[in-house]
PDB file of N, CA and C in Angstrom:
ATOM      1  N   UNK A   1       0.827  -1.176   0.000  1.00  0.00           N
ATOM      2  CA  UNK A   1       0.000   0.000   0.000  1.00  0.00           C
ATOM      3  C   UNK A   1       0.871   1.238   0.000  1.00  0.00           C
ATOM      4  N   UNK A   2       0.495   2.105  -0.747  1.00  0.00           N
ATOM      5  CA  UNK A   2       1.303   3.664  -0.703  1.00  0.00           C
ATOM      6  C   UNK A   2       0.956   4.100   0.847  1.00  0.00           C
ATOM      7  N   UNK A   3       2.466   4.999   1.275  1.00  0.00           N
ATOM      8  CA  UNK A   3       2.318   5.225   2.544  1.00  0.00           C
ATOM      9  C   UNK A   3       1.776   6.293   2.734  1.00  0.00           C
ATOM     10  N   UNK A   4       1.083   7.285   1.705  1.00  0.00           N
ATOM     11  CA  UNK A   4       0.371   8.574   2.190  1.00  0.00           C
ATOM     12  C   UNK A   4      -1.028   7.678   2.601  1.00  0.00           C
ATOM     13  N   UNK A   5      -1.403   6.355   1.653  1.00  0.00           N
ATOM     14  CA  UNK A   5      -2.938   6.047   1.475  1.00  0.00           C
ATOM     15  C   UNK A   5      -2.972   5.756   3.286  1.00  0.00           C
ATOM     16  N   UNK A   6      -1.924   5.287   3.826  1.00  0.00           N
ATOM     17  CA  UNK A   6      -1.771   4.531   5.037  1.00  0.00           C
ATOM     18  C   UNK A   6      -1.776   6.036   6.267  1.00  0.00           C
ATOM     19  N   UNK A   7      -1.219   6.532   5.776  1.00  0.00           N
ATOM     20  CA  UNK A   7      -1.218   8.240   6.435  1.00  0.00           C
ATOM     21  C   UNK A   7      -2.113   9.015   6.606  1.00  0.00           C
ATOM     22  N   UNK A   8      -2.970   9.067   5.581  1.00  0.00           N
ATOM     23  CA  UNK A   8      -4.681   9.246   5.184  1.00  0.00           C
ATOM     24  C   UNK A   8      -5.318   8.108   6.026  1.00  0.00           C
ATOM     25  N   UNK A   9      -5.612   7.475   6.168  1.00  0.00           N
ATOM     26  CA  UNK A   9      -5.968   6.410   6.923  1.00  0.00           C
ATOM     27  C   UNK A   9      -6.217   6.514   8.396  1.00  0.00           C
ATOM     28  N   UNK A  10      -4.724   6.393   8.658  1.00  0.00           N
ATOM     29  CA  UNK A  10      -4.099   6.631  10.198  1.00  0.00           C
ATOM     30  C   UNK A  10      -4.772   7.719  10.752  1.00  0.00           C
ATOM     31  N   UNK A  11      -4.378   8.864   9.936  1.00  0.00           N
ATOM     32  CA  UNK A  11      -5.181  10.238  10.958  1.00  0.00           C
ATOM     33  C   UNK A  11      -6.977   9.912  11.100  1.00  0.00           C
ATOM     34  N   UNK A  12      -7.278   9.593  10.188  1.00  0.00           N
ATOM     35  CA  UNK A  12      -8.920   9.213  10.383  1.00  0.00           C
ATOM     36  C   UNK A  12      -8.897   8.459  11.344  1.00  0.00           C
ATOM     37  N   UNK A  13      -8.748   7.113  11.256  1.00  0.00           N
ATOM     38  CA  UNK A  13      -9.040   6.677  12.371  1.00  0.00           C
ATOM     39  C   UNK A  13      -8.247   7.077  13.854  1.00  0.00           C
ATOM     40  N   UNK A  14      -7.518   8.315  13.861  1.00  0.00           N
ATOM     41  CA  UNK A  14      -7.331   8.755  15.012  1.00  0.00           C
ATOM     42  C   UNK A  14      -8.245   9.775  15.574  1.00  0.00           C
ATOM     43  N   UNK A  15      -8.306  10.223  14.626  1.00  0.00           N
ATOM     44  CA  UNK A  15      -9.703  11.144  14.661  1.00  0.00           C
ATOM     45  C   UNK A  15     -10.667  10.790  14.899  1.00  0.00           C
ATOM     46  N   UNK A  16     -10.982  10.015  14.585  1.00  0.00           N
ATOM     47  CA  UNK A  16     -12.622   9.434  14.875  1.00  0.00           C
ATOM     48  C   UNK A  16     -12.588   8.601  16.332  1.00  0.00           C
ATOM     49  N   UNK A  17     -11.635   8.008  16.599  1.00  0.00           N
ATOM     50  CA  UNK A  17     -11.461   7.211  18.122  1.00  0.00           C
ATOM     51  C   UNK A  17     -11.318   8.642  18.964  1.00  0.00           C
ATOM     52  N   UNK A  18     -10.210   9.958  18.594  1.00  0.00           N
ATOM     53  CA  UNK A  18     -10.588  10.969  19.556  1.00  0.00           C
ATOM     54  C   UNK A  18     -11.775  12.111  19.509  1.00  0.00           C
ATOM     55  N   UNK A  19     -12.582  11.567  19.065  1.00  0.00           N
ATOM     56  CA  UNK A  19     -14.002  12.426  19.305  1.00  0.00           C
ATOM     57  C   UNK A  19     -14.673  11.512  20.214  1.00  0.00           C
ATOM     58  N   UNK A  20     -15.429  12.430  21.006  1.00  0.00           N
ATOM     59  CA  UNK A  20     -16.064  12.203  22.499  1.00  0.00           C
ATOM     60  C   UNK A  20     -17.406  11.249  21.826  1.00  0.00           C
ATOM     61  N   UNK A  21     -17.910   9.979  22.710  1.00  0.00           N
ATOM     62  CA  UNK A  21     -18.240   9.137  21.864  1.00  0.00           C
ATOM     63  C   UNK A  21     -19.865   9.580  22.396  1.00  0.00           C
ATOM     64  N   UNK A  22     -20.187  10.643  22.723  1.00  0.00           N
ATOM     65  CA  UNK A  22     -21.460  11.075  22.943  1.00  0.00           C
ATOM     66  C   UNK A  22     -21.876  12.348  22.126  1.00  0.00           C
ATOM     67  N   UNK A  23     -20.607  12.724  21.335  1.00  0.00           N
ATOM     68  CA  UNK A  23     -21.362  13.750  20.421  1.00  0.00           C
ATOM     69  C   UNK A  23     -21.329  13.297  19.377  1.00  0.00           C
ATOM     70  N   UNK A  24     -22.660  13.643  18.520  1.00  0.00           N
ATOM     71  CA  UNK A  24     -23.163  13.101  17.530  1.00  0.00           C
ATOM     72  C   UNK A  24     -22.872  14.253  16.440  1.00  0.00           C
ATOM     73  N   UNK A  25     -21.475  14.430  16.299  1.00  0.00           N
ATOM     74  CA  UNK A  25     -21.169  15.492  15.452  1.00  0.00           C
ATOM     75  C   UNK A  25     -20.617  14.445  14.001  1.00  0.00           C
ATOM     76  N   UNK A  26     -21.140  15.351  12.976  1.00  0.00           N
ATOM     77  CA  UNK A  26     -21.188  14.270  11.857  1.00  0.00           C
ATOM     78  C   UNK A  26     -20.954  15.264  10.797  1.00  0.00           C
ATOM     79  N   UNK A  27     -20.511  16.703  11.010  1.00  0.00           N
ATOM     80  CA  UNK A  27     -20.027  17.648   9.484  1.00  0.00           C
ATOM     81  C   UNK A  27     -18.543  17.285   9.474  1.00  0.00           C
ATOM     82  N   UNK A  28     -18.226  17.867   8.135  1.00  0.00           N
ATOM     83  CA  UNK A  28     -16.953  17.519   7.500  1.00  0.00           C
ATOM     84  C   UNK A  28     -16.304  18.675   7.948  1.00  0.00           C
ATOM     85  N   UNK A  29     -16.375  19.623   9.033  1.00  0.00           N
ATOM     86  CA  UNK A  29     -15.570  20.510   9.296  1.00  0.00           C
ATOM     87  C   UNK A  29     -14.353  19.903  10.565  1.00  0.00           C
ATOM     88  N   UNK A  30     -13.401  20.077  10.807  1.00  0.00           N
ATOM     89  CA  UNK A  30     -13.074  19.393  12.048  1.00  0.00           C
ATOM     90  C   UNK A  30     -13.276  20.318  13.169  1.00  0.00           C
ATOM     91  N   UNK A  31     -12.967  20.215  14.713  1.00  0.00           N
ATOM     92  CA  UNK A  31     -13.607  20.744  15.223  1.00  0.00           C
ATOM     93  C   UNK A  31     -12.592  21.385  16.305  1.00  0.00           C
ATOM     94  N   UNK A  32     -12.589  22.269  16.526  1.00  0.00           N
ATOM     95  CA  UNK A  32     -11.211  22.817  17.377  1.00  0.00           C
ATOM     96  C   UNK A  32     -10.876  22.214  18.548  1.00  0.00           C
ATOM     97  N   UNK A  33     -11.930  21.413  18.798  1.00  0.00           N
ATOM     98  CA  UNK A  33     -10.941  20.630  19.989  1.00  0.00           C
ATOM     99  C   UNK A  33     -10.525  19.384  19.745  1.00  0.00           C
ATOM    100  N   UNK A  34     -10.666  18.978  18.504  1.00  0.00           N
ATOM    101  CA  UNK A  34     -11.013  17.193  17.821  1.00  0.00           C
ATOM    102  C   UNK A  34      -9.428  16.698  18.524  1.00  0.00           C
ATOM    103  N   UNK A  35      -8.469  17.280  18.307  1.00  0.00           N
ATOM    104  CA  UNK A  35      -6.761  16.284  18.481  1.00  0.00           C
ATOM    105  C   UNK A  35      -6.390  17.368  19.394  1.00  0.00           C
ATOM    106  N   UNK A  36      -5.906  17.241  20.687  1.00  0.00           N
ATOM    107  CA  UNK A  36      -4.796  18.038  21.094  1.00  0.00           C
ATOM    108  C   UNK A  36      -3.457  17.444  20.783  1.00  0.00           C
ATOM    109  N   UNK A  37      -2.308  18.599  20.725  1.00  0.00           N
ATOM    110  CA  UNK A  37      -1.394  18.624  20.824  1.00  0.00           C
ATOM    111  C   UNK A  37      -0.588  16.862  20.056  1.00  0.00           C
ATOM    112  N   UNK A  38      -0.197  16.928  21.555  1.00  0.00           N
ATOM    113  CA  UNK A  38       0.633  15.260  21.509  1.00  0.00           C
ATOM    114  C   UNK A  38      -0.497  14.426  20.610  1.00  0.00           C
ATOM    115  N   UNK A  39      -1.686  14.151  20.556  1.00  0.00           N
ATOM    116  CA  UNK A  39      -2.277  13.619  19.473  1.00  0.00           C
ATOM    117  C   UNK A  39      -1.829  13.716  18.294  1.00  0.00           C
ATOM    118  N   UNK A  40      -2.233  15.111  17.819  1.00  0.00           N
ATOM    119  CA  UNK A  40      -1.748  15.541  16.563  1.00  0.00           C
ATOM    120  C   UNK A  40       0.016  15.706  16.445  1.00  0.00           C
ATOM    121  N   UNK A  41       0.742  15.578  17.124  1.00  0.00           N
ATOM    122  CA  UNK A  41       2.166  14.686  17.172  1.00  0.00           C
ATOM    123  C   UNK A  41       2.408  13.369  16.607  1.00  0.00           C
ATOM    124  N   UNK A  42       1.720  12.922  17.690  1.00  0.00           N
ATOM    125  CA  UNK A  42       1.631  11.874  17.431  1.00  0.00           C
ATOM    126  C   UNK A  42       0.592  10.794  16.113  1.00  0.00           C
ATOM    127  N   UNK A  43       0.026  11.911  15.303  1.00  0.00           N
ATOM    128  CA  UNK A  43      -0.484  11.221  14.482  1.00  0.00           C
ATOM    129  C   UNK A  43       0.389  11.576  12.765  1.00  0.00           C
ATOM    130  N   UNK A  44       0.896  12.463  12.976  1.00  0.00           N
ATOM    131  CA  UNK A  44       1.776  12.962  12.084  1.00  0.00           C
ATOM    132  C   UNK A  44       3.634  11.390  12.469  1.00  0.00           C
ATOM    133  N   UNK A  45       3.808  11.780  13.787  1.00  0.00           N
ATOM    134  CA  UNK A  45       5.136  10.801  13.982  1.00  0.00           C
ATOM    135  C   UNK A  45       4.856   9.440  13.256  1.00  0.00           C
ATOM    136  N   UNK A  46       4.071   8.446  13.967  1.00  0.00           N
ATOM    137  CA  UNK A  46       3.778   7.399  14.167  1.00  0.00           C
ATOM    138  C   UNK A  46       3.581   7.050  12.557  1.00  0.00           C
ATOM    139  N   UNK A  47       3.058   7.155  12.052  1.00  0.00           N
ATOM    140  CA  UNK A  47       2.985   6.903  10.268  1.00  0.00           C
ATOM    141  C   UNK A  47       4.447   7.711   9.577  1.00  0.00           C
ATOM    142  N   UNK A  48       4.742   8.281   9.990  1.00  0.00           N
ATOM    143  CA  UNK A  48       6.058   9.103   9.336  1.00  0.00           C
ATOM    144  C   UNK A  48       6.791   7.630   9.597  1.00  0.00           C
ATOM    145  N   UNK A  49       7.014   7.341  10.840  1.00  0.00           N
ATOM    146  CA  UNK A  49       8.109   6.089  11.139  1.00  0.00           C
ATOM    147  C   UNK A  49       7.716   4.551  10.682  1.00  0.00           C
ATOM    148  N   UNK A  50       6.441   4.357  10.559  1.00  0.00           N
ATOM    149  CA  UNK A  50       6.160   2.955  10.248  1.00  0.00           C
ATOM    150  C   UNK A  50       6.297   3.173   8.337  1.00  0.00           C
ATOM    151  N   UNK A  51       6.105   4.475   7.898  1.00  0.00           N
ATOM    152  CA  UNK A  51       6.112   4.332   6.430  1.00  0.00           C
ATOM    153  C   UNK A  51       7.656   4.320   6.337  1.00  0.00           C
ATOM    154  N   UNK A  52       8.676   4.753   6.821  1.00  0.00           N
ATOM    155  CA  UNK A  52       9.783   4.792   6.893  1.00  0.00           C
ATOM    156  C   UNK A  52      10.511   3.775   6.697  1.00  0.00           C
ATOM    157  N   UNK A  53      10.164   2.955   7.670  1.00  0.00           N
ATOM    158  CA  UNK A  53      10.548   1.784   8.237  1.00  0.00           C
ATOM    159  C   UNK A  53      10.204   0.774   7.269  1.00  0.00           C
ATOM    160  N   UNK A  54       8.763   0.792   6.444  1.00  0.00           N
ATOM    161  CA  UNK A  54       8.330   0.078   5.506  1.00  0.00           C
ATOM    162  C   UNK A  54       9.475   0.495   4.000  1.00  0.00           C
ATOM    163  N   UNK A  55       9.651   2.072   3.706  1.00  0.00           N
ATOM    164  CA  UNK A  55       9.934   2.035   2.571  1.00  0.00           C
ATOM    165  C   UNK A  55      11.778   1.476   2.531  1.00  0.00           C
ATOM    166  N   UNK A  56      12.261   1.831   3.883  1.00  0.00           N
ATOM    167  CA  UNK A  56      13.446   0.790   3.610  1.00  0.00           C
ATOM    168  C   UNK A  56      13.565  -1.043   3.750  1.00  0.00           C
ATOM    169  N   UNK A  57      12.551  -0.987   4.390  1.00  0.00           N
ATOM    170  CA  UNK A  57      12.294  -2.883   3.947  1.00  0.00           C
ATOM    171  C   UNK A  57      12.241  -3.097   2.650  1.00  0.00           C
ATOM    172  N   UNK A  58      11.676  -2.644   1.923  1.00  0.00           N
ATOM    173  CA  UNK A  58      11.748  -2.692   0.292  1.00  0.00           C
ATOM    174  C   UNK A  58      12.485  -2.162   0.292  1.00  0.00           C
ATOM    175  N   UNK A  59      12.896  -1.122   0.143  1.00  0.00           N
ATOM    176  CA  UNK A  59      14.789  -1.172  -0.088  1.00  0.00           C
ATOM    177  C   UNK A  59      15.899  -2.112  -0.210  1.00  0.00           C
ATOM    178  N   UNK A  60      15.767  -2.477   1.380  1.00  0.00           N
ATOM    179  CA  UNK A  60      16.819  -3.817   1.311  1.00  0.00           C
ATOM    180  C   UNK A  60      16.696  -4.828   0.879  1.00  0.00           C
ATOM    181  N   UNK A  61      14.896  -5.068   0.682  1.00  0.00           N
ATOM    182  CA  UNK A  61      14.618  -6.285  -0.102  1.00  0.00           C
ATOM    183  C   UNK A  61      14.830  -6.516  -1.473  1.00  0.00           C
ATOM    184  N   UNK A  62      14.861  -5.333  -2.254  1.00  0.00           N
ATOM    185  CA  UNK A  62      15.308  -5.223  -3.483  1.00  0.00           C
ATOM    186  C   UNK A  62      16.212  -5.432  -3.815  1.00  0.00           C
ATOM    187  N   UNK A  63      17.460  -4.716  -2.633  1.00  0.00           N
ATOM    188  CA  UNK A  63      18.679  -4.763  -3.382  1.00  0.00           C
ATOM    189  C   UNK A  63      19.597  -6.132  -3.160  1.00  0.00           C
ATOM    190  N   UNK A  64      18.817  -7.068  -1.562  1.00  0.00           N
ATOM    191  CA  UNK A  64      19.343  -8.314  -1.798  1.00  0.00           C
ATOM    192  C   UNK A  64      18.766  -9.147  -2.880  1.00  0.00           C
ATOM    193  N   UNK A  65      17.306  -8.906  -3.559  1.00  0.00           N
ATOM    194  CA  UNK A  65      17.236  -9.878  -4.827  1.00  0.00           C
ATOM    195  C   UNK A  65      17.953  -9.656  -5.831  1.00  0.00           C
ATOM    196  N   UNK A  66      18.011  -8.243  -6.282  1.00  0.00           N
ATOM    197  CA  UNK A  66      19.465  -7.763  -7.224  1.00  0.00           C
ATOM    198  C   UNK A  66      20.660  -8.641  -7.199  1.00  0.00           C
ATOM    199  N   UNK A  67      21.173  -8.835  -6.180  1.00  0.00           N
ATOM    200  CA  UNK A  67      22.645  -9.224  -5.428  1.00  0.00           C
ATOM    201  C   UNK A  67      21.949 -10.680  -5.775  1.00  0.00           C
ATOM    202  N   UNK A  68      21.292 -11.099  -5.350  1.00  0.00           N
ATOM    203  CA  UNK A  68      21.202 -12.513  -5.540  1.00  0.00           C
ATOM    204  C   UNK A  68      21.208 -13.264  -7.130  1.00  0.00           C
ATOM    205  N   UNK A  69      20.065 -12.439  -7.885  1.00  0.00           N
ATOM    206  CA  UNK A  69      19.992 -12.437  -9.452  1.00  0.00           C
ATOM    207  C   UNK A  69      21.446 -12.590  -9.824  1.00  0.00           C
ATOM    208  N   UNK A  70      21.717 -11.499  -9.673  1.00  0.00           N
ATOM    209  CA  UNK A  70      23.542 -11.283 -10.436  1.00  0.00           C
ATOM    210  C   UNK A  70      24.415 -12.435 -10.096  1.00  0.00           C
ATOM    211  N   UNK A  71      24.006 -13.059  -9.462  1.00  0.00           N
ATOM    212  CA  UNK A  71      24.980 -14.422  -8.728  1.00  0.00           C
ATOM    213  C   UNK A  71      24.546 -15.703  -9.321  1.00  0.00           C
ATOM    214  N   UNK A  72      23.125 -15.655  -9.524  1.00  0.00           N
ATOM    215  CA  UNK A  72      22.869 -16.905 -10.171  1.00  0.00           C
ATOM    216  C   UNK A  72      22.456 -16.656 -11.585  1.00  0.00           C
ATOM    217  N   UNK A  73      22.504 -16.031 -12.390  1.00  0.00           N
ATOM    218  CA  UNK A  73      22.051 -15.873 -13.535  1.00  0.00           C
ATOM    219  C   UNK A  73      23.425 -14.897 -14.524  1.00  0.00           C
ATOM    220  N   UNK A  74      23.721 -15.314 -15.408  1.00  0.00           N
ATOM    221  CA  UNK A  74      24.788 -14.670 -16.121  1.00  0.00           C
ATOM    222  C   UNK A  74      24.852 -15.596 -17.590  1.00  0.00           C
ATOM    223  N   UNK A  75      25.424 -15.118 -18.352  1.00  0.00           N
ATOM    224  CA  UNK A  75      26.193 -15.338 -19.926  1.00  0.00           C
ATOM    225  C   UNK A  75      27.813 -15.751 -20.084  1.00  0.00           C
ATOM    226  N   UNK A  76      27.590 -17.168 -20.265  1.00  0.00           N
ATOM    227  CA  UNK A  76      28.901 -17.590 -20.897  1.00  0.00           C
ATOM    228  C   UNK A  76      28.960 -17.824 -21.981  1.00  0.00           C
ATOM    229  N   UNK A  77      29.900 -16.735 -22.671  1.00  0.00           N
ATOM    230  CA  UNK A  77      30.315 -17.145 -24.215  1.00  0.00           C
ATOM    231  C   UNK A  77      31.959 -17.583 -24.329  1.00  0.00           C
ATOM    232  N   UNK A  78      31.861 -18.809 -24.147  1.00  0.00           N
ATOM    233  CA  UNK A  78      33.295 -19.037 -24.553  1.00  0.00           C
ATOM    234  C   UNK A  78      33.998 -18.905 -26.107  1.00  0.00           C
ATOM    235  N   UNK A  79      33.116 -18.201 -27.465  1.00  0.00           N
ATOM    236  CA  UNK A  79      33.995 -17.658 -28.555  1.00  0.00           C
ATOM    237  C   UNK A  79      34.312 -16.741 -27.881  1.00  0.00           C
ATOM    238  N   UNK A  80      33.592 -15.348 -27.461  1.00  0.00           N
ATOM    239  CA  UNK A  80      34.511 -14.346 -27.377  1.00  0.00           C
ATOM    240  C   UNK A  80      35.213 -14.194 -26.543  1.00  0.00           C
ATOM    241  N   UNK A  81      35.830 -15.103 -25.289  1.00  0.00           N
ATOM    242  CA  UNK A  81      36.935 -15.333 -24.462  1.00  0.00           C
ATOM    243  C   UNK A  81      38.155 -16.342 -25.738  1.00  0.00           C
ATOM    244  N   UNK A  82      37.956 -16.805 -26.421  1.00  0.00           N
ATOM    245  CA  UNK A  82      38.397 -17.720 -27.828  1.00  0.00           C
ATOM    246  C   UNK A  82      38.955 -16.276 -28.242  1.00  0.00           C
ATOM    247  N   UNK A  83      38.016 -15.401 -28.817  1.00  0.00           N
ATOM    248  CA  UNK A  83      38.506 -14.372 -29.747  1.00  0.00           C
ATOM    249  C   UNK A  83      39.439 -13.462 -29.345  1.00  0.00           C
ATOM    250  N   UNK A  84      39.162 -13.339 -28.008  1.00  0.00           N
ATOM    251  CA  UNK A  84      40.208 -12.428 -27.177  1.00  0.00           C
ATOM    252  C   UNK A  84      41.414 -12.825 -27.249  1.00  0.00           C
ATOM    253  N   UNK A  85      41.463 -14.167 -26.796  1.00  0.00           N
ATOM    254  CA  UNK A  85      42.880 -14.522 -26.333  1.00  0.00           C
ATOM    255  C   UNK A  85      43.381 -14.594 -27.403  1.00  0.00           C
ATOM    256  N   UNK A  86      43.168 -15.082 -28.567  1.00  0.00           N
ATOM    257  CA  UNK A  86      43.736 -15.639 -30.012  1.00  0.00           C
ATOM    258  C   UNK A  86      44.439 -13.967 -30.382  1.00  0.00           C
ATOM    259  N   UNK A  87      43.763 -13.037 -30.028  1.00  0.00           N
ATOM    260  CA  UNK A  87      44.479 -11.977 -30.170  1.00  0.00           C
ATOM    261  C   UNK A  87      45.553 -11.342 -29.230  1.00  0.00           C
ATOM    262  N   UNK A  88      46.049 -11.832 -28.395  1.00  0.00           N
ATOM    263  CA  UNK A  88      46.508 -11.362 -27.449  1.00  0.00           C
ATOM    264  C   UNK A  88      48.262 -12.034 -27.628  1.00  0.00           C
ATOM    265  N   UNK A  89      49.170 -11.587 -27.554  1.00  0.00           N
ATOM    266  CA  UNK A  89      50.574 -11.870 -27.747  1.00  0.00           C
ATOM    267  C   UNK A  89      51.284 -12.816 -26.479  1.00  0.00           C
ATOM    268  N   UNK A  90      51.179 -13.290 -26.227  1.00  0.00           N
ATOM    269  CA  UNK A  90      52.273 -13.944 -25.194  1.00  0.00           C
ATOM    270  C   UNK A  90      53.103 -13.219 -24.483  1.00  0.00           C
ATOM    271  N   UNK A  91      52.994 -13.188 -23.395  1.00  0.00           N
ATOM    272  CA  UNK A  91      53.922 -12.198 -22.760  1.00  0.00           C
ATOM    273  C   UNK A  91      55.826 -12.524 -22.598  1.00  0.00           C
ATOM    274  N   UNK A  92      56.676 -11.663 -23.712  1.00  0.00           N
ATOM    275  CA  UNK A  92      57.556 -12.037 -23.574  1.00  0.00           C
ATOM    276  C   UNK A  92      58.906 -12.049 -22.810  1.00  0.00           C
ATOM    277  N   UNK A  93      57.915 -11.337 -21.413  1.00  0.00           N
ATOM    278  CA  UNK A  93      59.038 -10.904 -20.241  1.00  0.00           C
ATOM    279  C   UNK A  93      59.491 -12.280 -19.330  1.00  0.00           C
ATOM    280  N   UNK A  94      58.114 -13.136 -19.872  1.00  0.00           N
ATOM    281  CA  UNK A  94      58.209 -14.467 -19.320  1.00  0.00           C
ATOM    282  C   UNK A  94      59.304 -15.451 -19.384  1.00  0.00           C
ATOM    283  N   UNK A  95      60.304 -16.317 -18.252  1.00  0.00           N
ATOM    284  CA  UNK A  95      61.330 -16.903 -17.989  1.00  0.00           C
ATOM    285  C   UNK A  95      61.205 -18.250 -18.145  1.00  0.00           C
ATOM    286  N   UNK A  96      61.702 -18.598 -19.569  1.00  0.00           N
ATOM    287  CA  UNK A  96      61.607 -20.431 -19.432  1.00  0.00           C
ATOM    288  C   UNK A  96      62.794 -20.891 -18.707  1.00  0.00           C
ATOM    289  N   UNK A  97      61.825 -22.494 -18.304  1.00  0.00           N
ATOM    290  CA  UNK A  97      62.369 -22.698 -17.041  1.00  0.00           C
ATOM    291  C   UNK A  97      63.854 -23.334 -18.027  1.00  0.00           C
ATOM    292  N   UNK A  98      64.708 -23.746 -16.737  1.00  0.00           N
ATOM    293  CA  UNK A  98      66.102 -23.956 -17.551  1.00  0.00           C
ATOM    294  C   UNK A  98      66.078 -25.453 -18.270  1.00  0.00           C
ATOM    295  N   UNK A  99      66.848 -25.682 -19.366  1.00  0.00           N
ATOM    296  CA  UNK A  99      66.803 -26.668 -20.088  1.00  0.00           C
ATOM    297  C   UNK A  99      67.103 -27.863 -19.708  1.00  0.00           C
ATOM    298  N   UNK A 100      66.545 -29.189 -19.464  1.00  0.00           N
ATOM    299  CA  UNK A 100      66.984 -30.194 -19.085  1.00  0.00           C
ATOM    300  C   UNK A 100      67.624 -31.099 -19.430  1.00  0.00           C
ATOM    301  N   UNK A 101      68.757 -31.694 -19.194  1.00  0.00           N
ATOM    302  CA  UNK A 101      69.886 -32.277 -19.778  1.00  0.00           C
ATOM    303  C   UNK A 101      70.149 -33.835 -19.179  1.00  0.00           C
ATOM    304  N   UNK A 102      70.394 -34.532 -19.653  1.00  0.00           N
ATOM    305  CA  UNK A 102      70.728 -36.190 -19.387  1.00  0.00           C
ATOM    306  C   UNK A 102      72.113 -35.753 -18.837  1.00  0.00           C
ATOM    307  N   UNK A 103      71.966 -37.117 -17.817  1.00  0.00           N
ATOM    308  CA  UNK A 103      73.553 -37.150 -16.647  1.00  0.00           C
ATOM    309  C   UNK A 103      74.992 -37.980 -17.701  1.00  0.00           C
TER     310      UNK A 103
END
């Protein structure tokens, strides 16, 4: 779920649990005493941190399937490791070993 839809959400039903459960107030205006303070803190915090918290779980979950993909899935072409080398010179700084001789 998108975390504003969850944010939108959250404040409603905070809202509606903090209205006094004997007034039968039912307009779409809110009402100046509907959230004090630490409520309205706390209804802004509390979804800030759980969407948070959610959007780096998918984060990390992504980037270990990435990491994982790349490990098991790949392309071997052994011509163009063929084509490479066939072009490539021998390195002639290289030391043969010394010549072996009968006693």
């Amino acid at each position: 779920m998108d975390p504003f839809i969850l944010l939108v959400l959250f404040t409603t039903v905070v809202s509606t649990l903090s209205q006094d459960p004997g007034s039968n107030e039912t307009s779409a205006t809110p009402s100046p005493t509907g959230l004090s303070g630490p409520e309205r803190l706390a209804a802004i915090i509390v979804p800030s941190i759980v969407g948070g918290l959610l959007l780096i779980g998918i984060v990390v979950f992504l980037v270990i399937k990435v990491k994982e993909k790349r490990q098991t899935e790949g392309t071997y072409r052994p011509s163009n490791e063929e084509q490479v080398g066939s072009r490539t010179e021998p390195n002639a700084a290289l030391k043969l070993p010394p010549e072996e001789r009968l006693i």
